[in-house]
Protein backbone atom coordinates (compact mmCIF):
# COMPACT_ATOMS: atom_id res chain seq x y z
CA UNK A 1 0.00 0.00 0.00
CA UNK A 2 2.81 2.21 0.43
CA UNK A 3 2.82 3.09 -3.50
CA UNK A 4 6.68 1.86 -4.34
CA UNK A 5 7.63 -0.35 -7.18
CA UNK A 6 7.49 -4.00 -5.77
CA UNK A 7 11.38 -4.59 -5.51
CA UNK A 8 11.86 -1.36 -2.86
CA UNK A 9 9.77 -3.05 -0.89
CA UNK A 10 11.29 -5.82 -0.83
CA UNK A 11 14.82 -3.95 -0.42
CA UNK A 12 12.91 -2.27 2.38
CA UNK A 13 12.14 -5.83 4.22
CA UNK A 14 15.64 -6.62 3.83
CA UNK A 15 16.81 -3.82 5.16
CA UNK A 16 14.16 -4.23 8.02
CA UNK A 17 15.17 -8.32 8.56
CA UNK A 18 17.31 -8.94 11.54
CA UNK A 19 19.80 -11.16 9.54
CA UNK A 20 20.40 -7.91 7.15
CA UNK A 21 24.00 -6.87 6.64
CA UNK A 22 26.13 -4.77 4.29
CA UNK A 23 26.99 -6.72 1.45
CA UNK A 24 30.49 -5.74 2.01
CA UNK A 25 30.40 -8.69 4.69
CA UNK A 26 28.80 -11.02 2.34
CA UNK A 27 32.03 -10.84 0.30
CA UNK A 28 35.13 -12.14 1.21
CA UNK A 29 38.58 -10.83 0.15
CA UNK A 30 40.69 -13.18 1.61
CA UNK A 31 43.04 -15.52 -0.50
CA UNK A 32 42.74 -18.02 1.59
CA UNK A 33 39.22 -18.18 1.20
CA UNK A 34 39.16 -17.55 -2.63
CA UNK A 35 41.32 -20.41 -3.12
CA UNK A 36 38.64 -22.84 -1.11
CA UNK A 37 35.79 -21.87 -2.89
CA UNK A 38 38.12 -22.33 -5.84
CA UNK A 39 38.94 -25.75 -5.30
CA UNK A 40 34.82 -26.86 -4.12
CA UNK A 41 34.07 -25.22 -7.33
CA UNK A 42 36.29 -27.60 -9.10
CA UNK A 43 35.35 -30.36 -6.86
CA UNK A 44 32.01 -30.04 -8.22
CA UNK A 45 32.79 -29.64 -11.76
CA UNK A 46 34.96 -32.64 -11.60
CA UNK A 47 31.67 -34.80 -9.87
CA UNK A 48 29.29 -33.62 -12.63
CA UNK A 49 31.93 -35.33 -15.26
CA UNK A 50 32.56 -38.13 -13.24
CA UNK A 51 28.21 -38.40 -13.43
CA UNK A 52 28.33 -37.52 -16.71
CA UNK A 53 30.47 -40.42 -17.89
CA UNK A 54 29.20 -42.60 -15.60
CA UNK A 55 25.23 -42.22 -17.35
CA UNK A 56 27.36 -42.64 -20.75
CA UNK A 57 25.46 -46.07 -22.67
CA UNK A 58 28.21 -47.98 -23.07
CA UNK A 59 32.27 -46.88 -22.51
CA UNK A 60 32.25 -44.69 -26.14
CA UNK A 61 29.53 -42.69 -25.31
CA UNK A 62 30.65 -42.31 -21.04
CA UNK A 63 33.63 -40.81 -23.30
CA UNK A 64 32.02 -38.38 -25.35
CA UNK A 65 29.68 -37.40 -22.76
CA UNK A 66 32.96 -36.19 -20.73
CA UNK A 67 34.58 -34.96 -23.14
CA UNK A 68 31.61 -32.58 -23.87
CA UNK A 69 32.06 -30.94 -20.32
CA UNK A 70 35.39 -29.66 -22.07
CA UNK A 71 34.23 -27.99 -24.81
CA UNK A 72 32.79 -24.83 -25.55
CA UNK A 73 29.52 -23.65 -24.77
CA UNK A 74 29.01 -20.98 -27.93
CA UNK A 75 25.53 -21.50 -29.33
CA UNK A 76 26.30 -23.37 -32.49
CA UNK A 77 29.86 -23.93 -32.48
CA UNK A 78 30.52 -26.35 -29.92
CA UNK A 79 34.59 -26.67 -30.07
CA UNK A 80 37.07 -28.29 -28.11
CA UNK A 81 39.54 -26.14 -26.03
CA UNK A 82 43.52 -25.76 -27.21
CA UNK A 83 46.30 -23.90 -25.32
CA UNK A 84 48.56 -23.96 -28.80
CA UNK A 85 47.79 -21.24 -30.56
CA UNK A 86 48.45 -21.77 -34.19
CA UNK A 87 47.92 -20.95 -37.94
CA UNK A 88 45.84 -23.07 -40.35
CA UNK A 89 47.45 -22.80 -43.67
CA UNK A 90 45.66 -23.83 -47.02
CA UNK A 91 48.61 -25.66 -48.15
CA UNK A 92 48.53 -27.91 -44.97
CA UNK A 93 44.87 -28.95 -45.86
CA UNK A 94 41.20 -28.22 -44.54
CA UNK A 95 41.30 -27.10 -40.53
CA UNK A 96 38.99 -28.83 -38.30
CA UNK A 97 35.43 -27.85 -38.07
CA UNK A 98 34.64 -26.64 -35.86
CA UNK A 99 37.95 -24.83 -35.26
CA UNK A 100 39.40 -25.44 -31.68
CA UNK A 101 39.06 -22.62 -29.05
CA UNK A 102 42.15 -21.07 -28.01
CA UNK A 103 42.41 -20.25 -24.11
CA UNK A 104 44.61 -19.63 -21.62
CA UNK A 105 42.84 -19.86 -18.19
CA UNK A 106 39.72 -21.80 -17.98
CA UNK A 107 36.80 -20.21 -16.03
CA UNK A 108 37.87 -20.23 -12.58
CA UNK A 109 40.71 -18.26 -13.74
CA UNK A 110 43.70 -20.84 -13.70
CA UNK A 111 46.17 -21.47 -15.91
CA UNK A 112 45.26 -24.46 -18.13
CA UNK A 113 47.76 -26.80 -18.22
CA UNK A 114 49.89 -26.46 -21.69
CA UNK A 115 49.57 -22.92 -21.39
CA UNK A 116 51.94 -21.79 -18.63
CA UNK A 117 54.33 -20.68 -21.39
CA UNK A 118 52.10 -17.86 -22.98
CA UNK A 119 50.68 -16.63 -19.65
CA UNK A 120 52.17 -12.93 -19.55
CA UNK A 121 53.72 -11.52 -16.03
CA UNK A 122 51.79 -8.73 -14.99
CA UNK A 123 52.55 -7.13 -11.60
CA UNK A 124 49.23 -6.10 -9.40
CA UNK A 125 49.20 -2.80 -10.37
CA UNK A 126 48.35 -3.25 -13.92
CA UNK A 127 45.67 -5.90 -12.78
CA UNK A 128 43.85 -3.73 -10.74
CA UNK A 129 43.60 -0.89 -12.97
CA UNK A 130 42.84 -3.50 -16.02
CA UNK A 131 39.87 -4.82 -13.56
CA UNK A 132 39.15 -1.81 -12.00
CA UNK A 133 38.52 -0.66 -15.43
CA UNK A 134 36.22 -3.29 -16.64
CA UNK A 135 33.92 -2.53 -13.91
CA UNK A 136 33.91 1.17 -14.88
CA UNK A 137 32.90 0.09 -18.23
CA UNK A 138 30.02 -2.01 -16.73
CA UNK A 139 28.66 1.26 -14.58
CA UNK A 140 28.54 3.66 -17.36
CA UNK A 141 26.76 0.89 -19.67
CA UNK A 142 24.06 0.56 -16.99
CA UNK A 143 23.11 4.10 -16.55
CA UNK A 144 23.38 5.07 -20.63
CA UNK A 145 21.88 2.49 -21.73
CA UNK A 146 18.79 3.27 -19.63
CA UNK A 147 19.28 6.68 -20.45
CA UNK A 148 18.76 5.54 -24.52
CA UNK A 149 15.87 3.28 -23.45
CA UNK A 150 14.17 6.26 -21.54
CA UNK A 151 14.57 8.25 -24.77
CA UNK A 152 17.00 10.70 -23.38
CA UNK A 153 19.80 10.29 -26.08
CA UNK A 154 19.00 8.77 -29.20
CA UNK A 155 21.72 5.87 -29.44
CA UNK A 156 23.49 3.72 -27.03
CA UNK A 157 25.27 -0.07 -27.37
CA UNK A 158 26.84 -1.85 -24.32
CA UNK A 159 29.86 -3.28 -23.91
CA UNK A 160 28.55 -6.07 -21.86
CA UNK A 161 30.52 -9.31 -22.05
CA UNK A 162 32.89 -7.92 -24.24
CA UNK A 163 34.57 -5.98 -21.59
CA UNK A 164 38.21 -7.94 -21.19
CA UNK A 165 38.55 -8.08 -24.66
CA UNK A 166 38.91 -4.13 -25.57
CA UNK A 167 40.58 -3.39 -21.91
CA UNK A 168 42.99 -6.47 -22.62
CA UNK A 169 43.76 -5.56 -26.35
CA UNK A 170 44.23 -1.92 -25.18
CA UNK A 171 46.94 -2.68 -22.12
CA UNK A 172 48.92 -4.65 -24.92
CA UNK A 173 49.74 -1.25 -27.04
CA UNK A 174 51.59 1.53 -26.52
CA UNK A 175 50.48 4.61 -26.26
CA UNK A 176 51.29 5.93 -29.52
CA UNK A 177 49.92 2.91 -31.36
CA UNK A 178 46.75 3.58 -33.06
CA UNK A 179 43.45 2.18 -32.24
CA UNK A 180 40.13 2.20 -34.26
CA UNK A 181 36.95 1.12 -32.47
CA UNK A 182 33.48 0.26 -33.28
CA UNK A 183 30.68 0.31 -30.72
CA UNK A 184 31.51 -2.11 -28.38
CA UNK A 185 34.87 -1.35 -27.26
CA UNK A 186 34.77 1.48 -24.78
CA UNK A 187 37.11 0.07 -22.02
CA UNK A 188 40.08 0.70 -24.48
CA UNK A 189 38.97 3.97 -24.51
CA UNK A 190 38.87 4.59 -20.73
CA UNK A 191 41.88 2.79 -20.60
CA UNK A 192 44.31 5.51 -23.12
CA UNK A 193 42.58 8.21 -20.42
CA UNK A 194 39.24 9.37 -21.57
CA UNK A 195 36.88 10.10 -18.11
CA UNK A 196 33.11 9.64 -17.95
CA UNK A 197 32.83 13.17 -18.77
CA UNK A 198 34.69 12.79 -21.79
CA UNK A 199 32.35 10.10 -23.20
CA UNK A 200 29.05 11.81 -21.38
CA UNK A 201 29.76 14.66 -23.21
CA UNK A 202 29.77 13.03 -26.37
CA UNK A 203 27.05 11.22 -26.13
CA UNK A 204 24.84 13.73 -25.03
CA UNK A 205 26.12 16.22 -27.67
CA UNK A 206 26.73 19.16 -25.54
CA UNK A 207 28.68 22.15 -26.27
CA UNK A 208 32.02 20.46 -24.57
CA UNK A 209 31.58 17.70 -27.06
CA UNK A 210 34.97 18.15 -29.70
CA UNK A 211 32.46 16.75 -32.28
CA UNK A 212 29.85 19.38 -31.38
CA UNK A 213 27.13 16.90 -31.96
CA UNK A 214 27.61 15.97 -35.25
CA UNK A 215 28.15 12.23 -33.95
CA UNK A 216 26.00 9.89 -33.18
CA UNK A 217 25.88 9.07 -29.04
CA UNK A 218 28.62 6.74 -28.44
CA UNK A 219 30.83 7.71 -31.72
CA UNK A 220 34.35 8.99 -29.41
CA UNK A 221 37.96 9.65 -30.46
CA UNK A 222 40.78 11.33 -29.49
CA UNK A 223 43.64 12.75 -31.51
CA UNK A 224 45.63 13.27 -28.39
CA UNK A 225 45.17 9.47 -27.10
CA UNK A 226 45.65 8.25 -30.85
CA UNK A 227 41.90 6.63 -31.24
CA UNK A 228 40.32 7.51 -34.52
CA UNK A 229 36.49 8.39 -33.98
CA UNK A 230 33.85 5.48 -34.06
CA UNK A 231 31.79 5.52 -37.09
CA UNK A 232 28.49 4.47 -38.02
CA UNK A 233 29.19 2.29 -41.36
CA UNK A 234 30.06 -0.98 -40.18
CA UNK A 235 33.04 -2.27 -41.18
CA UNK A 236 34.65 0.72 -42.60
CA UNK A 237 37.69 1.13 -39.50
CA UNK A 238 39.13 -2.35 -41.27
CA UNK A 239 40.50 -0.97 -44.39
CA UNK A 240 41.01 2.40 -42.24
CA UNK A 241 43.07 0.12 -40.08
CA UNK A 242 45.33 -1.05 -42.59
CA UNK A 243 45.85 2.17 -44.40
CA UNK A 244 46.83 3.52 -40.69
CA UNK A 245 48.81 0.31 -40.16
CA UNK A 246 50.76 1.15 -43.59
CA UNK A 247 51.61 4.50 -42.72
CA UNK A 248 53.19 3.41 -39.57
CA UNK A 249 55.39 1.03 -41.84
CA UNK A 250 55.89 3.53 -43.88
CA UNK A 251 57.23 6.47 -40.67
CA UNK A 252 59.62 3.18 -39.44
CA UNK A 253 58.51 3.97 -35.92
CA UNK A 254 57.42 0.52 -34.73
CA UNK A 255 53.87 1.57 -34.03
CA UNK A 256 50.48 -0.73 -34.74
CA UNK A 257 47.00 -0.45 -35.18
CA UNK A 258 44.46 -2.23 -33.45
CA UNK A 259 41.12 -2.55 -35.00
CA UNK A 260 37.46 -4.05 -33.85
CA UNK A 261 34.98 -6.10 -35.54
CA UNK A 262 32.18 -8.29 -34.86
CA UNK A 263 30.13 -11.01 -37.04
CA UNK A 264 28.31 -7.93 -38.30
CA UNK A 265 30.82 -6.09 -39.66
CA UNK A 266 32.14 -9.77 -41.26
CA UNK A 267 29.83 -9.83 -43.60
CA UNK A 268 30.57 -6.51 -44.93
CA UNK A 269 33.19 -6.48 -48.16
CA UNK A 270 34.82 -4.15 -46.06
CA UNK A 271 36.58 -6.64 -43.92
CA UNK A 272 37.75 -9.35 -46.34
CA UNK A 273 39.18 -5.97 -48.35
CA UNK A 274 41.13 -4.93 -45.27
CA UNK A 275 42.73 -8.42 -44.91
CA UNK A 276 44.19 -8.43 -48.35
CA UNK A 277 45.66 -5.10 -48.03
CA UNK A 278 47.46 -5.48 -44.42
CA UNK A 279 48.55 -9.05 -45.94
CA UNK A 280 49.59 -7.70 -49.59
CA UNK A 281 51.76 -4.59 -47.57
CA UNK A 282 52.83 -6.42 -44.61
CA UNK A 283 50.79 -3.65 -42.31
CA UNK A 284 50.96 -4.00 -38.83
CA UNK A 285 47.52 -4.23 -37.93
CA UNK A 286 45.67 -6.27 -35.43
């Protein structure tokens, strides 16, 4: 009766219940106990392969079954893992289908056996900031994409699940190599230095945008942190990649450029165009 949307009151009766805490004492920092509910974690996934191959019909299919638990879970593409990362040449013959997945920790975060050798050394500092700015990613995602849904800017697309992979890429470069974005990749962006206000600004189209508003929301760049606007053809930063890529050749400097795409942009003649010009010049682009 009290006229609030039903999940306040419910916060409310938490709040009230004698058992309520802070979540802050819900979570636990500690190493020691990380590594516990590490280890029951794995406990349990072992069990549920032990069942699985255990309900197999017959010692071929007990197999199979646990050897599914190891591959991938990617809606149609169903792959086994690899820790060798390789290149399937045409002159070697057809590559498996589906191709293996490459991977370096599995998804309690440890090292996968095989693997040790490619797992860089990065000291805590550099962790924390790459993680610390993952989750700043994941804040300003929640409140602009409600802010598109509510109507109050006109375009928004999340970065959700995608987050390690532009924050990761991004930590890898220098800072004077180049990067070109598409939507999804705004943790590199926070990571060369832009702030919230620097892509709020933007996105909104005020008068402290650089663009002044003649982007869409969500189309950043910066000169100064060497990140060539997003644009709204899809596709197009490919072949912008590896002209960008040549011209580093070109200046002898040793820089790169790092370029985004999804399974959208793939299908554009943009992308296959882009590959055969980095390849035919040598162009360091990623």
């Amino acid at each position: 009766g009290s006229g609030r949307p039903p999940r306040f009151q419910m916060l409310s009766l938490r709040r009230a219940s004698s058992r309520w805490r802070p979540a802050s004492r819900l979570l636990s920092t500690s190493p020691a106990d990380l590594a516990a509910e590490n280890a029951r974690l794995r406990a349990e996934l072992s069990a549920l392969r032990d069942a699985a191959a255990a309900n197999g019909a017959g010692g071929v299919a007990g197999a199979a079954a646990a050897a599914a638990a190891e591959r991938t879970l990617f809606v149609g593409a169903r792959s086994s893992y690899t820790s060798q990362l390789r290149f399937w040449c045409p002159e070697e013959g057809p590559p498996p289908s589906p191709m293996p997945c490459f991977r370096l920790v599995d998804d309690l975060g440890e090292v996968v056996p095989g693997a040790e050798a490619h797992v860089p050394q990065l000291d805590e500092e550099v962790c924390l900031r790459m993680m610390e700015t993952m989750l700043r990613v994941s804040e300003f995602d929640k409140v602009f994409n409600d802010a598109q849904r509510q109507g109050r800017i006109s375009f928004y697309l999340t970065s959700r699940g995608e987050e390690a992979c532009s924050v990761g890429s991004a930590a890898a470069l220098r800072e004077d190599d180049w990067m070109l974005p598409q939507y999804r990749e705004l943790g590199s962006a926070l990571w060369r230095g832009m702030t919230y206000t620097d892509i709020a600004n933007q996105a909104t189209g005020n008068r402290h945008d650089p663009a002044h508003g003649r982007q869409l929301p969500l189309h950043y760049g910066s000169y100064e942190r060497r990140i060539v606007y997003v644009k709204s053809t899809l596709g197009t930063q490919c072949p912008h990649a590896a002209g960008v890529g040549y011209g580093m050749k070109r200046r002898g400097g040793g820089q790169v450029a790092l370029t985004y795409f999804g399974e959208g942009c793939a299908s554009e003649g943009d992308v296959p165009s882009a590959f055969n010009i980095a390849a035919v010049h040598g162009c360091p682009t990623i």
